[in-house]
Protein backbone atom coordinates (compact mmCIF):
# COMPACT_ATOMS: atom_id res chain seq x y z
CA UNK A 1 -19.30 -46.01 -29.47
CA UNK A 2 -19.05 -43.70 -32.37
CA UNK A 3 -22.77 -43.80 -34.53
CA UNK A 4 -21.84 -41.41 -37.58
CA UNK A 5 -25.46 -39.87 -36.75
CA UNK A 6 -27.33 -39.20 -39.99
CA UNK A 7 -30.40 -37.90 -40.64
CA UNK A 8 -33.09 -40.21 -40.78
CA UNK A 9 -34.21 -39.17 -44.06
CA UNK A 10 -31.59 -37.42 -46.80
CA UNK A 11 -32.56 -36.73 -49.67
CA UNK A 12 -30.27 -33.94 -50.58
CA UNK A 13 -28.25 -35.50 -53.21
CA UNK A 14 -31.64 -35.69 -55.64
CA UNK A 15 -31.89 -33.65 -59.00
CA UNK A 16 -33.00 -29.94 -58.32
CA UNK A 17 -36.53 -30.58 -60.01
CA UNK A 18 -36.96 -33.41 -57.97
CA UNK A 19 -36.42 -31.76 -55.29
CA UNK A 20 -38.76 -28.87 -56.03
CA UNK A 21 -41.58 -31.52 -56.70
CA UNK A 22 -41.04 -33.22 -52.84
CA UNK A 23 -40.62 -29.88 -51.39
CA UNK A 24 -44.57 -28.41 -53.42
CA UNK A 25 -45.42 -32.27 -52.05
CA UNK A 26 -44.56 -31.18 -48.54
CA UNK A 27 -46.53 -28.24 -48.40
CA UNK A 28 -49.38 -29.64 -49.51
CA UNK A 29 -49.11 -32.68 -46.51
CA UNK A 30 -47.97 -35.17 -48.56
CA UNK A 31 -45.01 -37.57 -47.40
CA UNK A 32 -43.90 -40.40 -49.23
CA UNK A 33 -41.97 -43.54 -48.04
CA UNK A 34 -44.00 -44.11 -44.49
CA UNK A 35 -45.24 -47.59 -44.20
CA UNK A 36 -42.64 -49.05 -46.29
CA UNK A 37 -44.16 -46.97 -49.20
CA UNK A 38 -42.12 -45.63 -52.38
CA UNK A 39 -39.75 -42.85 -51.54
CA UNK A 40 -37.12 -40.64 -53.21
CA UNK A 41 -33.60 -40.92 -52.52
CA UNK A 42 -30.38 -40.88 -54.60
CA UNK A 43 -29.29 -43.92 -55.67
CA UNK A 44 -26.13 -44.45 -57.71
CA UNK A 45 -25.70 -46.68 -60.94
CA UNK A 46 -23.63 -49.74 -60.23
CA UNK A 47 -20.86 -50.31 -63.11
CA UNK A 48 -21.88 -53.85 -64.44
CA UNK A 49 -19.39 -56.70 -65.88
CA UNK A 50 -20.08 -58.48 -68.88
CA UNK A 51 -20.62 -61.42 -67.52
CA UNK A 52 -23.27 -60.74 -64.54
CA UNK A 53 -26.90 -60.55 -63.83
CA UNK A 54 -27.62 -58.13 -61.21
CA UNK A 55 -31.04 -58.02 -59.75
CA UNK A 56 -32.24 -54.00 -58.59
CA UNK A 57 -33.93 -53.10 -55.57
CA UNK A 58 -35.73 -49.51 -55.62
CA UNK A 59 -33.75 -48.31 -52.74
CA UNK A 60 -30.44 -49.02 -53.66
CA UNK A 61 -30.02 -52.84 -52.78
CA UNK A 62 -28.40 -55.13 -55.43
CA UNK A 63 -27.70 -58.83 -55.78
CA UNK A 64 -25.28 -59.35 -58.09
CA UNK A 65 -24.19 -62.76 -59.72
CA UNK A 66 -21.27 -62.91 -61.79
CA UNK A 67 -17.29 -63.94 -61.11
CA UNK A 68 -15.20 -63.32 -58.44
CA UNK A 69 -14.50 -59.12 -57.85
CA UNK A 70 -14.75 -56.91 -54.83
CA UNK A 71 -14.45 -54.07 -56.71
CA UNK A 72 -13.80 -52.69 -60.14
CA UNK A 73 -14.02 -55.32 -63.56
CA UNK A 74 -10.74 -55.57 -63.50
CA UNK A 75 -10.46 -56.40 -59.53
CA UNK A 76 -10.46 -59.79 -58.11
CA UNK A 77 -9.71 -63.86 -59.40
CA UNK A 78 -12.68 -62.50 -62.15
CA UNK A 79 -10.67 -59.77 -62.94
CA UNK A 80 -7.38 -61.95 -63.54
CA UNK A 81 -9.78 -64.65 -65.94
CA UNK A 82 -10.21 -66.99 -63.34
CA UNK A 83 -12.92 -69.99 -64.10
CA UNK A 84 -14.70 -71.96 -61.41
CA UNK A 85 -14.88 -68.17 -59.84
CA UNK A 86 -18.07 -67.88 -59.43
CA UNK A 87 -19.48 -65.03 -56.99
CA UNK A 88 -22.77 -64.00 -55.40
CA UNK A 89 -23.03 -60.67 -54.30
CA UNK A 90 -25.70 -58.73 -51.92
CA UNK A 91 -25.25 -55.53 -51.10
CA UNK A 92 -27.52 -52.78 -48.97
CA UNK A 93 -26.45 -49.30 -49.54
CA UNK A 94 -23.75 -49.34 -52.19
CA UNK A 95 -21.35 -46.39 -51.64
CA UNK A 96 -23.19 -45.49 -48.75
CA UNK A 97 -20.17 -43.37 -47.40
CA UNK A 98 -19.12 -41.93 -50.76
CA UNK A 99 -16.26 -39.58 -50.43
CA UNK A 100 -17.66 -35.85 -52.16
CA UNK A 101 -15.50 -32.91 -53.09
CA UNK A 102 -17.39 -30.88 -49.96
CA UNK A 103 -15.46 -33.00 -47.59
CA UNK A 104 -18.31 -34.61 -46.54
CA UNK A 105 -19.30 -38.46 -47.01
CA UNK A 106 -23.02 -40.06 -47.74
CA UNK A 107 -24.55 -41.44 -50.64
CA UNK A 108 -23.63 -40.42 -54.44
CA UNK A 109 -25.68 -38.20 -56.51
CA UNK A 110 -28.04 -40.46 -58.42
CA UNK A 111 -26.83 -41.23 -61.40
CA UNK A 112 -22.99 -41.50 -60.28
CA UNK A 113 -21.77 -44.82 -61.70
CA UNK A 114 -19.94 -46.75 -58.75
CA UNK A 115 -19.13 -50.22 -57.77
CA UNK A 116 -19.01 -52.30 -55.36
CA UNK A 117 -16.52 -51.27 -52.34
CA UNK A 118 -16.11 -53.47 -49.12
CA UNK A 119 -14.88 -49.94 -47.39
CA UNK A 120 -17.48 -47.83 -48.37
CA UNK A 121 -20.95 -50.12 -48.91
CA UNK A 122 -23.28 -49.67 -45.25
CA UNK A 123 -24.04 -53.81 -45.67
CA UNK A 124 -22.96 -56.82 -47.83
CA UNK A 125 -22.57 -60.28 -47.99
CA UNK A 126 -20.05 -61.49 -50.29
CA UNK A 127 -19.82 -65.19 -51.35
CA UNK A 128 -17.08 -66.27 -53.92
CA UNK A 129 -16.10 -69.30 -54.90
CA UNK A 130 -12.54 -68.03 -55.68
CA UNK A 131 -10.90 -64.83 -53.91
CA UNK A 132 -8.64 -63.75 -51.21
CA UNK A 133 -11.05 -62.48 -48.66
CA UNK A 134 -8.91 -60.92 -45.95
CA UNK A 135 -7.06 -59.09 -48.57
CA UNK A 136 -10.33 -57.69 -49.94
CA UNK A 137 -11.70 -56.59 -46.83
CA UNK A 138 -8.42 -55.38 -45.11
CA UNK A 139 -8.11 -57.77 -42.70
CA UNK A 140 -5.15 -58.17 -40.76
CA UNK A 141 -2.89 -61.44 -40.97
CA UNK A 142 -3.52 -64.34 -38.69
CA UNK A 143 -1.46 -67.48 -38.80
CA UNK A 144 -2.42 -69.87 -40.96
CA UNK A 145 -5.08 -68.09 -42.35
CA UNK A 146 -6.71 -68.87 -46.01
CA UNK A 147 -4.74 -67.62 -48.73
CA UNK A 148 -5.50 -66.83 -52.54
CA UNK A 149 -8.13 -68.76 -54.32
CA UNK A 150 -9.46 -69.46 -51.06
CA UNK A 151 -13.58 -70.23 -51.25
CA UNK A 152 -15.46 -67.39 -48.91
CA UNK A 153 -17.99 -65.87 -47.47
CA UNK A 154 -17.02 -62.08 -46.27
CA UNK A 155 -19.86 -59.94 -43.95
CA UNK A 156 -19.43 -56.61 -43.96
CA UNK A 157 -21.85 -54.26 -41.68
CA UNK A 158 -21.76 -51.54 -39.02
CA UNK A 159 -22.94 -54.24 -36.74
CA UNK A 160 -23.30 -57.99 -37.28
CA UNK A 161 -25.30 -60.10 -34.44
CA UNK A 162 -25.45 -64.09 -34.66
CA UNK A 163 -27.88 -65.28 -32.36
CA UNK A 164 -28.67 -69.12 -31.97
CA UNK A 165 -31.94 -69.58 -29.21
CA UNK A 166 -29.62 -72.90 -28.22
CA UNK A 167 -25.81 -72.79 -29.65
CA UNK A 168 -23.46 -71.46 -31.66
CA UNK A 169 -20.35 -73.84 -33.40
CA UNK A 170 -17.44 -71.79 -35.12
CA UNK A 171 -15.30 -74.55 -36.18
CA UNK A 172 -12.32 -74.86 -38.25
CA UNK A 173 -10.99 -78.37 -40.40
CA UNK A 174 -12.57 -81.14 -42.20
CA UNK A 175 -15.92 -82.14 -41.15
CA UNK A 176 -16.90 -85.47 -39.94
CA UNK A 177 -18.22 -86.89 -43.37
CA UNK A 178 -18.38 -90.28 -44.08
CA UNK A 179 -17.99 -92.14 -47.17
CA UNK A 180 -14.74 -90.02 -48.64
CA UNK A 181 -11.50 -91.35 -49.17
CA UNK A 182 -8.74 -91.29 -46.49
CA UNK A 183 -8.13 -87.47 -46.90
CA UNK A 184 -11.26 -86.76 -45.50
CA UNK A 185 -13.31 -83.47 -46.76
CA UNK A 186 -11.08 -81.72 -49.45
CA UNK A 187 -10.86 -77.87 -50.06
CA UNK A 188 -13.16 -75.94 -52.19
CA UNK A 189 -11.05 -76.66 -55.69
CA UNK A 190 -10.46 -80.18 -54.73
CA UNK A 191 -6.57 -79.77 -52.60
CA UNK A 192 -6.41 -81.56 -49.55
CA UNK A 193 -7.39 -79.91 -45.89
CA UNK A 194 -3.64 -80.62 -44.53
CA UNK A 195 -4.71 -78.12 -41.33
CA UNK A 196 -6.87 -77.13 -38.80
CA UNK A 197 -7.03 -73.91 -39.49
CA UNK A 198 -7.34 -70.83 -36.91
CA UNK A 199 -9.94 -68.91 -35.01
CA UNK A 200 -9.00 -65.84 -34.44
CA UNK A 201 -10.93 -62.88 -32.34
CA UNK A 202 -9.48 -59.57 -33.48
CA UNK A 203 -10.36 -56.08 -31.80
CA UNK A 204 -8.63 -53.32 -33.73
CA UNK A 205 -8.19 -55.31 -36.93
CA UNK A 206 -4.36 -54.94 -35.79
CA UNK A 207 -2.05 -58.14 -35.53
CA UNK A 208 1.14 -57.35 -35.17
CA UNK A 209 4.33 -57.21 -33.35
CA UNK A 210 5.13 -54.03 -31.21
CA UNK A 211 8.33 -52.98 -30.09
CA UNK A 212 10.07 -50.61 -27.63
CA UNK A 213 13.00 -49.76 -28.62
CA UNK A 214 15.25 -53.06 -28.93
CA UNK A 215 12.50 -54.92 -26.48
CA UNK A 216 9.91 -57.05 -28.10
CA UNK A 217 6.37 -56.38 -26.62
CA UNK A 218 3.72 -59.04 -26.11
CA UNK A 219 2.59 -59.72 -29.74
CA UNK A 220 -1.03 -58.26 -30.02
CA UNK A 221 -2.29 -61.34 -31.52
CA UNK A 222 -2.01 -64.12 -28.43
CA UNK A 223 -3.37 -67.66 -28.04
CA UNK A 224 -6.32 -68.23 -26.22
CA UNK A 225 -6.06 -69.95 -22.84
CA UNK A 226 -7.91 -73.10 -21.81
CA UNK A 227 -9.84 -73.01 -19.04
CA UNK A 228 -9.52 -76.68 -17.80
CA UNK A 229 -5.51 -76.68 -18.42
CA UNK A 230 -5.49 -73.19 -16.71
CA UNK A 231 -7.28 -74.68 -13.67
CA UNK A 232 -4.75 -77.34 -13.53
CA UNK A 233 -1.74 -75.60 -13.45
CA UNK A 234 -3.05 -72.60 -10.96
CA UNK A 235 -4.07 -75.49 -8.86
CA UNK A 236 -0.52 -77.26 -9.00
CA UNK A 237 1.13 -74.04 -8.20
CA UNK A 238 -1.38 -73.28 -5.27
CA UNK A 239 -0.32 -76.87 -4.14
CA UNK A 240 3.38 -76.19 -4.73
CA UNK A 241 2.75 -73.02 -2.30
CA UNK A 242 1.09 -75.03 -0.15
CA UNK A 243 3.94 -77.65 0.24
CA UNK A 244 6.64 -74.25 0.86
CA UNK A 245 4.33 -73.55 3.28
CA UNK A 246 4.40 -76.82 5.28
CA UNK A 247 8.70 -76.61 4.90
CA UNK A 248 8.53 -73.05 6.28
CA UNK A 249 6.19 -74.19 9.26
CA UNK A 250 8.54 -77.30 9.95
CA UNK A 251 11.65 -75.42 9.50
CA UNK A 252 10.42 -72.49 11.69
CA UNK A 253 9.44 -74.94 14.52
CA UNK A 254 13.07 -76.65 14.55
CA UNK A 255 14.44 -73.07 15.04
CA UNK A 256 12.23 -72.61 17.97
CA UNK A 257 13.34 -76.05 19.42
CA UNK A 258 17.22 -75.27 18.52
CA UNK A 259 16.21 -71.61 19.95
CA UNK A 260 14.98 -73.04 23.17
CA UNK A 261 17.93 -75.67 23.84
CA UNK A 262 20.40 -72.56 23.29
CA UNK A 263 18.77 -70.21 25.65
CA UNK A 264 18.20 -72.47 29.18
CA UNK A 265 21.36 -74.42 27.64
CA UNK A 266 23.99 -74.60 31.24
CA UNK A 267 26.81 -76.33 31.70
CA UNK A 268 28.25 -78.49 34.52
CA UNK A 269 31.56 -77.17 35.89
CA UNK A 270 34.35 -80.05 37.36
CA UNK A 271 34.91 -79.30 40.73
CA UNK A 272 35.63 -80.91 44.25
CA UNK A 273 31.76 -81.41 43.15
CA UNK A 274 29.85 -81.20 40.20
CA UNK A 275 28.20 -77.54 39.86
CA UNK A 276 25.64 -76.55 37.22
CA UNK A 277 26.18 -73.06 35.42
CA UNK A 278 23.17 -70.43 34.77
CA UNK A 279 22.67 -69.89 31.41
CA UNK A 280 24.06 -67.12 29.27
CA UNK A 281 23.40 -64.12 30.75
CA UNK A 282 24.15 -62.89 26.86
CA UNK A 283 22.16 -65.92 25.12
CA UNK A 284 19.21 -65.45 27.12
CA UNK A 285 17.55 -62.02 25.82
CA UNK A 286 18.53 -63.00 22.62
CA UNK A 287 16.54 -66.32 22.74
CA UNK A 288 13.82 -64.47 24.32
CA UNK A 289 13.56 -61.82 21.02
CA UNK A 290 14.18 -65.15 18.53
CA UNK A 291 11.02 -66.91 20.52
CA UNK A 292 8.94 -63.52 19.50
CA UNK A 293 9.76 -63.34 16.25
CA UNK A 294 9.33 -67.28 15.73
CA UNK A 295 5.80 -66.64 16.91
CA UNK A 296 5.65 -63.79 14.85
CA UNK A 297 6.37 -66.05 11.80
CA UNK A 298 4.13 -68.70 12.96
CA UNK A 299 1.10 -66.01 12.78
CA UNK A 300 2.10 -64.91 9.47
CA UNK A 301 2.09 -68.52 7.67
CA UNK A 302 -1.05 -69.53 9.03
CA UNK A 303 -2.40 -66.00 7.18
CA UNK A 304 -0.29 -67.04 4.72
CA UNK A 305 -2.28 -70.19 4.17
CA UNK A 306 -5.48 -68.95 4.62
CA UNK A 307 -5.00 -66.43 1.88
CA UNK A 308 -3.75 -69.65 -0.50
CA UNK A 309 -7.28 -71.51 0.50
CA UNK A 310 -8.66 -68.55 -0.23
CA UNK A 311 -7.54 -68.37 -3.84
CA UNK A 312 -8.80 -71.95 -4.50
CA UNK A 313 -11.91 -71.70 -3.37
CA UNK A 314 -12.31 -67.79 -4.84
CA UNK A 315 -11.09 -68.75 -8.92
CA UNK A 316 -10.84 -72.42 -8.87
CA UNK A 317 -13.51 -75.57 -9.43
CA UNK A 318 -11.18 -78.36 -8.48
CA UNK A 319 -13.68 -81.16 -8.98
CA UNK A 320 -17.52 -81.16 -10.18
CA UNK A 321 -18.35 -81.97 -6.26
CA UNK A 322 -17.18 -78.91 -5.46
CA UNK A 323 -19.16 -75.57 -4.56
CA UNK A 324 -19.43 -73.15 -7.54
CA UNK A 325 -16.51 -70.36 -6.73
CA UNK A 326 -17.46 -66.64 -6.19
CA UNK A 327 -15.05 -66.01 -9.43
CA UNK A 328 -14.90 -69.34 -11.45
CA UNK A 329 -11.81 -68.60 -13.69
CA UNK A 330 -13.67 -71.05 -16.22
CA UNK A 331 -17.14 -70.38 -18.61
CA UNK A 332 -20.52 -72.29 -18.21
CA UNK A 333 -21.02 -71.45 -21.98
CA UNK A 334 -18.04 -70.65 -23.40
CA UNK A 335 -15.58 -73.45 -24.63
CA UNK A 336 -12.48 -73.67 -27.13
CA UNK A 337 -10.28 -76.24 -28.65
């Protein structure tokens, strides 16, 4: 995957004498910033709202409390006058991939008033109380999904790992609290939770529809499959197969029997005394070839069921007594509702 490979330490975006004083620091041995101590680098000066408190790191982190806003003042439920809006706000690298004249991106010149930008901060963690997330983050539409005024928390990062030493729970709908009234856990601003709500794995950040022409593609966005419900239906089909199978045998072996009658069929002829026939000197090679291909056939659906077997016992657990399968269809650690 792509890395955007930077240098390990830029500090080209500083003030020319600031630069001079690092670079007469560097001759003389002297580098700053190892072992976590102070260093030089260009940070940019956050625009601030009126009505937050933002709290500074020295190398350009920021937690910011205020209202609701993803971006400028006038941006977000804070930016429309929304109350009960409140937003907390921490951010690593603000405008790390700022866009300058040069054609080339990085951080600003220090100095160069920005604000926050979901598309162009290296790491944040946004938590509103008020705000339409997926809009703010450019996020493509699920069903069902949150809308405006939604409560959310929004992670933004090059990479983002969750790792639980035991388990991990991403669940959607009212939690099992007791006590409340017979709507259960309400929304964020007091509305009832009327639905479940989605989970939705997105590679692409692109949901919709395709089309060829006047034919409909599959839809990019496509519901998940259950393993156990999977299982059962690949297992009723194998059985169905199964059952053609034992029709096919059956029906095959009646046209061997018919076959056989036919060819050594004779007939008696009326005379002064009764005087069998040979058979058909016509029917008789043909019954022989129908007699090869019958066993023909009879080879064929015993591969034929061998291969079925084979797909049971190669994708499907039928029963917990049963041997693990060489590809089990169905996670150990992996479930969904």
């Amino acid at each position: 995957m792509g890395s955007g490979f930077k240098k390990n330490v830029d500090q080209s975006k500083l003030s020319k004498d600031l630069l001079e004083v690092i670079e007469q620091n560097r001759k003389f041995g002297l580098k700053r910033g190892c072992y976590n101590k102070n260093i030089e680098e260009p940070i940019p000066t956050i625009e601030k709202a009126p009505c937050e408190i933002i709290r500074e790191g020295k190398n350009n982190s920021f937690i910011i409390l205020g209202r609701d806003r993803p971006h400028t003042p006038a941006s977000g439920q804070g930016g429309k006058g929304a109350t009960q809006a409140g937003r907390i706000d921490f951010i690593a690298g603000l405008a790390s991939s700022y866009p300058h004249k040069d054609g080339t991106f990085g951080p600003p010149h220090s100095g160069t008033v920005v604000n926050p930008n979901f598309a162009m901060d290296a790491a944040r963690v946004y938590i509103s109380q008020k705000s339409h997330i997926d809009r703010y983050m450019g996020l493509a539409p699920v069903p069902l999904q949150s809308g405006e005024g939604s409560s959310a928390i929004g992670l933004k990062a090059d990479a983002i790992r969750i790792h639980a030493r035991q388990d991990i729970k991403i669940v959607t709908g009212r939690s099992r609290t007791e006590g409340l009234d017979r709507y259960g856990e309400r929304l964020a601003h007091g509305g009832v939770n009327e639905v479940v709500g989605t989970i939705s794995f997105i590679a692409g950040n692109h949901t919709e529809d395709r089309y060829d022409g006047l034919w409909p593609q599959p839809s990019k966005l496509q519901p998940l499959i259950k393993g156990d419900n999977l299982t059962n239906c690949l297992s009723e089909i194998l059985n169905l197969i199964a059952e053609l199978y034992a029709n096919v045998k059956a029906n095959t072996t009646h046209i061997n029997q018919l076959n056989n009658m036919t060819g050594g069929h004779i007939h008696t002829l009326a005379a002064p005394a009764p005087i069998p026939t040979i058979p058909s000197p016509m029917q008789l090679p043909f019954a022989a070839v129908l007699a090869s291909l019958g066993l023909v056939e009879t080879a064929s659906q015993e591969v034929l069921k061998k291969r079925v077997d084979g797909v049971r016992d190669k994708y499907l657990r039928i029963s917990d007594g049963d041997p693990e399968p060489q590809h089990n269809i169905k996670s150990k650690f992996v479930f969904t509702t």
